[in-house]
Each structure stands twice: as C-alpha cells, then as structure tokens.
Protein backbone atom coordinates (compact mmCIF):
# COMPACT_ATOMS: atom_id res chain seq x y z
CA UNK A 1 -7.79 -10.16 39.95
CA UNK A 2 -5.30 -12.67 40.98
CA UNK A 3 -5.99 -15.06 38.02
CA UNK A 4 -5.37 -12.19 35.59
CA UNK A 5 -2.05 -11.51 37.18
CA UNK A 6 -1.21 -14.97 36.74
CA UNK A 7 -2.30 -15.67 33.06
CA UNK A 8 -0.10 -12.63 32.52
CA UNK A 9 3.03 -13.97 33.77
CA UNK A 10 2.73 -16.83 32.73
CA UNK A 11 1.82 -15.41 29.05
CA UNK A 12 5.22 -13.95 29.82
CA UNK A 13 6.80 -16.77 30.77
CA UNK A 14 6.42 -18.94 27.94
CA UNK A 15 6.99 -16.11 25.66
CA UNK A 16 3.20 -15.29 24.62
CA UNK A 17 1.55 -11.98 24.26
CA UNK A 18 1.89 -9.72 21.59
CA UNK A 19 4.80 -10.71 19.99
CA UNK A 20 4.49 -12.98 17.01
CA UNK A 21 5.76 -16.54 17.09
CA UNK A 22 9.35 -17.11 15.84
CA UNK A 23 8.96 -17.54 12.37
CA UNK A 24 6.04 -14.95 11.58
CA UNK A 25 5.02 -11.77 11.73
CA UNK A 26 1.99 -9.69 12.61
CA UNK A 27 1.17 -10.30 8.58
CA UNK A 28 1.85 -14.19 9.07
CA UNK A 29 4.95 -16.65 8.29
CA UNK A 30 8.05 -15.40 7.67
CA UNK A 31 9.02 -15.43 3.56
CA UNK A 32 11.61 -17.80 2.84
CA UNK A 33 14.89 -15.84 1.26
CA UNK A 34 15.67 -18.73 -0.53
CA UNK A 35 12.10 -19.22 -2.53
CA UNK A 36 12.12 -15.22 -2.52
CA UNK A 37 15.44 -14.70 -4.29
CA UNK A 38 14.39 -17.33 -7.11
CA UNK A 39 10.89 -15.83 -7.63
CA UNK A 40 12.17 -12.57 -7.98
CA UNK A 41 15.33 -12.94 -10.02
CA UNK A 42 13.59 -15.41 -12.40
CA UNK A 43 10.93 -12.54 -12.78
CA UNK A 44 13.35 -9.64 -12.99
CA UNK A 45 15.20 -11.80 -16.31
CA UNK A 46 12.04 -12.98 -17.82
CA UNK A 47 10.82 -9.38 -17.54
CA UNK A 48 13.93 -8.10 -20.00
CA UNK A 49 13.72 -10.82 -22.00
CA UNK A 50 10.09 -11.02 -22.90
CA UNK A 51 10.63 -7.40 -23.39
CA UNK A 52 13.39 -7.72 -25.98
CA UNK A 53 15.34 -5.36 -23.11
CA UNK A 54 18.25 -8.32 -22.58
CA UNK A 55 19.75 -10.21 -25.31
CA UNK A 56 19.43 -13.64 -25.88
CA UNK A 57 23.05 -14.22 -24.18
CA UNK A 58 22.20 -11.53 -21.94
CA UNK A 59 18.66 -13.65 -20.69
CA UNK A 60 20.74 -17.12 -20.73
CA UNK A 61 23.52 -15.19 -18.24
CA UNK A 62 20.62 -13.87 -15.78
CA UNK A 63 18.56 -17.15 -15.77
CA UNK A 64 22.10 -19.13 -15.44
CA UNK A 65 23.05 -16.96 -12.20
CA UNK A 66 19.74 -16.98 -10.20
CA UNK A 67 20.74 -20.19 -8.42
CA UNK A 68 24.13 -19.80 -7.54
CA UNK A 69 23.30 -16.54 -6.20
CA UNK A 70 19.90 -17.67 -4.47
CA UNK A 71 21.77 -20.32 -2.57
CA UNK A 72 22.15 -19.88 0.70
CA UNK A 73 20.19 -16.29 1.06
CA UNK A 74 19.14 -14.91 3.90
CA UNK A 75 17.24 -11.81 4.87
CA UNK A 76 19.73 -8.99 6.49
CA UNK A 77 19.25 -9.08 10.40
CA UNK A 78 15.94 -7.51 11.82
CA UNK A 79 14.66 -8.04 8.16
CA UNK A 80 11.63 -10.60 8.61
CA UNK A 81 8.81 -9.74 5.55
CA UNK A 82 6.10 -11.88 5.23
CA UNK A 83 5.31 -14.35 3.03
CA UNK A 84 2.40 -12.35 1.91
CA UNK A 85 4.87 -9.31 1.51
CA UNK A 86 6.78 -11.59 -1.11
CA UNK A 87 4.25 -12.07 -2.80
CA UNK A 88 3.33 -8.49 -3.46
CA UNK A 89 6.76 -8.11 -4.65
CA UNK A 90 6.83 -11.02 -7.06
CA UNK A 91 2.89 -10.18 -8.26
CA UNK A 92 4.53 -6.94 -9.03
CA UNK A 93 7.59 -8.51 -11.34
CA UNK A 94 4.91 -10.83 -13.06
CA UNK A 95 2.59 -8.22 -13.77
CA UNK A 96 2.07 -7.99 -17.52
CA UNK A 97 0.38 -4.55 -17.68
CA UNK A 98 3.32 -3.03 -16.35
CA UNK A 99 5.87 -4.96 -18.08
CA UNK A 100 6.51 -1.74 -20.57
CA UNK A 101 8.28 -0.33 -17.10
CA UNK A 102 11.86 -1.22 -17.09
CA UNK A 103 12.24 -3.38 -14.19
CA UNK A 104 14.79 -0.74 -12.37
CA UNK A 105 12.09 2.08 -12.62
CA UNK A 106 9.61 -0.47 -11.45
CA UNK A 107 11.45 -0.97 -8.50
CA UNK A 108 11.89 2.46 -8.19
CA UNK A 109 8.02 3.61 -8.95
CA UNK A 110 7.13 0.95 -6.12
CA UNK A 111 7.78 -0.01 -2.90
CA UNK A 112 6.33 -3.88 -3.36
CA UNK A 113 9.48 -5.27 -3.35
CA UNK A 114 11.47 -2.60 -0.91
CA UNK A 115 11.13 -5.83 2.08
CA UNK A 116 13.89 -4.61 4.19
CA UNK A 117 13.93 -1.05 3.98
C-alpha cells in the first residue's frame, strides 16, 4: 500500500497524472495559432474566390492580408485546441462539396472551426 502512496506523490510531484503535458491536450499537441490562422484565412479567400463570391481585387486584398494578420497569433488564454481540432476546421474550409455555402453560414452551420468557444 505504501508503494502506491508513493508513486502517487511523486506522480504529483513531477506534475504527472491526468493532466496533459504542457503543450497538448487530452486530443494530442496543441495547434499552432500561427499555422492555424494561415490555413484558415487562405481557405476562407480561396473559398470566395473560386466561388466568384470576391472580386478579383477583393481575392488579391484577402490573400495580401493573411500574413500580416497571422503574425504573431496566439490562441485567447485557456484556449488550447488541438492540432487535430485544426484540422477539422480547415478540412471544413477546403471542402469542395460544401463550397456552394457562403463561408459565414458555413461557419455558422458548423461548429468545426468554433476552437475557443
């Protein structure tokens, strides 16, 4: 009994147990904002322009402001969605069958992409 006690603590100790490990989450690693904010912005213009939705100035003005507006993102604090979470989001943007779905109602119709809620 006294070597379950101590595993315990020192699970404790060392900060192991059923947290995950700083960087992750129960569904893995941590999404990178960064990577995240480019995926999804470049997704969100393509999506209006393949769709004739944006016009050609309007396209060139989206795909111009995805980096300066990427740089240097973060998720908001006790945000941390996983990469796999990202994903989902940006399968959703990419997705071709639904790409007759303005991309605001997509977001709206669903939650793939609603990380930090």
């Amino acid at each position: 009994m006294w070597k379950i006690a101590l595993v315990t603590t020192t699970l404790a100790l060392f900060g192991c147990g059923t947290e995950p490990a700083p960087g992750s989450t129960d569904a893995g690693p941590v999404a990178d904002p960064v990577d995240h904010c480019i995926e999804s912005e470049f997704w969100m213009c393509r999506r209006e322009e393949f769709t004739g939705r944006a016009t050609d100035e309007a396209s060139a003005a989206c795909f111009a402001a995805i980096d300066p507006m990427c740089d240097g993102a973060s998720w908001p604090a006790g945000c941390m969605p996983s990469a796999s979470a990202s994903e989902a989001c940006i399968d959703l943007l990419r997705d071709g069958e639904r790409i007759d779905i303005a991309t605001p109602d997509l977001l709206e119709r669903f939650d793939d992409c609603a990380l930090c809620p």
